[in-house]
Protein backbone atom coordinates (compact mmCIF):
# COMPACT_ATOMS: atom_id res chain seq x y z
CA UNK A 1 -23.21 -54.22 -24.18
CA UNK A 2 -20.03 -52.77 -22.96
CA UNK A 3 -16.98 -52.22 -24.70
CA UNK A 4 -13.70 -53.07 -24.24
CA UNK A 5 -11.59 -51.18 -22.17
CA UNK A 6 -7.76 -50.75 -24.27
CA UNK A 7 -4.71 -50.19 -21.92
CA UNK A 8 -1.75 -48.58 -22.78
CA UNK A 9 0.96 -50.62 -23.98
CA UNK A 10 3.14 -49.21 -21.01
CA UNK A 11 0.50 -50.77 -18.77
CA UNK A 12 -0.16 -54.34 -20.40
CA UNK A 13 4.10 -54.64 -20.41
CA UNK A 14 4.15 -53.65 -16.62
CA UNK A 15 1.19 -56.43 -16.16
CA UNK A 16 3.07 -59.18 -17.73
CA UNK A 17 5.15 -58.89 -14.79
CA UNK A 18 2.08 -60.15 -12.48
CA UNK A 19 0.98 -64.05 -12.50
CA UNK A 20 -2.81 -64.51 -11.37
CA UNK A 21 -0.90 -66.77 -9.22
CA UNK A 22 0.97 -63.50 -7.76
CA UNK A 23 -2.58 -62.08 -7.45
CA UNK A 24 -4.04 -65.14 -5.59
CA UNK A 25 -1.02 -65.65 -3.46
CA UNK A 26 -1.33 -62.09 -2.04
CA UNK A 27 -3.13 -61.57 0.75
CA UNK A 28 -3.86 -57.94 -0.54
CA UNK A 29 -5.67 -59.18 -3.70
CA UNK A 30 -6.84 -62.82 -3.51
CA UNK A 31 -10.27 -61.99 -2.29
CA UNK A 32 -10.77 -59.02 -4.58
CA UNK A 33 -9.65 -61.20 -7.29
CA UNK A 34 -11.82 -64.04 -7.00
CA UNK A 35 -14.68 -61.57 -6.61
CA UNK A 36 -13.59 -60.20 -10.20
CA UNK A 37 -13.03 -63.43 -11.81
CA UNK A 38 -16.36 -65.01 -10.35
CA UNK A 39 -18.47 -61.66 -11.95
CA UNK A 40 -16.37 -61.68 -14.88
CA UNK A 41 -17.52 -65.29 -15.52
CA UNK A 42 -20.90 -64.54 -14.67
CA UNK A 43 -21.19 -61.46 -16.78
CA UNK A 44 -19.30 -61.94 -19.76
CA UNK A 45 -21.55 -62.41 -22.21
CA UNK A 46 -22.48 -58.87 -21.62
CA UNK A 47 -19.15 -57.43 -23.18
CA UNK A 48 -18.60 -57.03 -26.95
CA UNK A 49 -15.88 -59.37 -27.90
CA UNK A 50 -16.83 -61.35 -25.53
CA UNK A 51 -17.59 -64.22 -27.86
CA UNK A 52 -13.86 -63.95 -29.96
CA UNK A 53 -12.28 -67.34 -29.94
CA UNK A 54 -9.08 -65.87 -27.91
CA UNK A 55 -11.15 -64.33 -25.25
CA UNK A 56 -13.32 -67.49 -25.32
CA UNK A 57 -9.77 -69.65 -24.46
CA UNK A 58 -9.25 -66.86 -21.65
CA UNK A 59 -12.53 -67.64 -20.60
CA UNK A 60 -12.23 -71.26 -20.68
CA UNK A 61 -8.90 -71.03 -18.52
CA UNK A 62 -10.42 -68.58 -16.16
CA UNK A 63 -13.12 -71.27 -15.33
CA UNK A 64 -10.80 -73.90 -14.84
CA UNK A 65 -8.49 -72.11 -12.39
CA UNK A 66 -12.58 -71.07 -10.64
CA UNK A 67 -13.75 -74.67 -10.97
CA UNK A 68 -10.72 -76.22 -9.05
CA UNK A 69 -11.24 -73.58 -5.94
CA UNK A 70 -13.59 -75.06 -3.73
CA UNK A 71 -16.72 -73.42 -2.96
CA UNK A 72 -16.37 -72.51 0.92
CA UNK A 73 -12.73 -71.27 0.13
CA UNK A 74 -14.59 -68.98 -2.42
CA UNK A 75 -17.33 -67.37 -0.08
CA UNK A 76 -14.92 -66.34 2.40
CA UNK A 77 -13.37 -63.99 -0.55
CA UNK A 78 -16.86 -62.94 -1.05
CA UNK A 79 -17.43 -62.58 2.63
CA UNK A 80 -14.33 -60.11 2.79
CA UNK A 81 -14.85 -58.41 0.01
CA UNK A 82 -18.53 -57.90 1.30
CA UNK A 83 -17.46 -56.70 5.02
CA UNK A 84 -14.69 -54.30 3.72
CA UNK A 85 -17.29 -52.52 1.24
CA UNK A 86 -19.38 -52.44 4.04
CA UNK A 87 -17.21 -51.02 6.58
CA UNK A 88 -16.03 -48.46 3.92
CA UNK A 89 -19.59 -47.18 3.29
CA UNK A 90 -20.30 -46.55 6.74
CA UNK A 91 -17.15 -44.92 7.46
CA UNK A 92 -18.17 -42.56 4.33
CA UNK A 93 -21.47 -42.40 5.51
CA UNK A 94 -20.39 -41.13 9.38
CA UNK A 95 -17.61 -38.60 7.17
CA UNK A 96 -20.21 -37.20 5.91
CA UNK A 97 -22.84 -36.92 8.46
CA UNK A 98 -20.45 -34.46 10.43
């Protein structure tokens, strides 16, 4: 199990600046966002805390926001995600076969 992370309060105040509609709006961030939300789902159960009942109402609000996105719209964030890390790694790779 992994344990939860705590964030400065400087940090959490700056975040409640930031809607996860910001997030999904922004072409910067939408795709790496529903790749975090989709394997936060998937893992959760994995974190200590996990289970609390206000992290299970996060939970249950994060699925609805994932359950109303349709599934193609979803893969091409996961496509995206997917070519970028790949197209990093080979750029490192090439770096550092010089």
């Amino acid at each position: 199990m992994y344990l939860k992370q705590d964030f400065a309060p400087e940090i959490l105040e700056a975040a409640e600046n930031i809607s996860l509609r910001d997030l999904l709006e922004s072409p910067a961030y939408q795709s790496w966002l529903m790749s975090a939300l989709s394997n936060g789902s998937r893992f959760r159960l994995q974190f200590k805390d996990a289970d609390s009942h206000m992290d299970e109402y996060t939970q249950f609000r994060v699925d609805r926001v994932l359950a109303a996105i349709p599934s193609e719209q979803k893969q091409l964030c996961f496509n995206a995600t997917n070519e970028i890390i790949k197209s990093n790694k080979r750029e490192r790779m090439s770096y550092a076969n010089r």
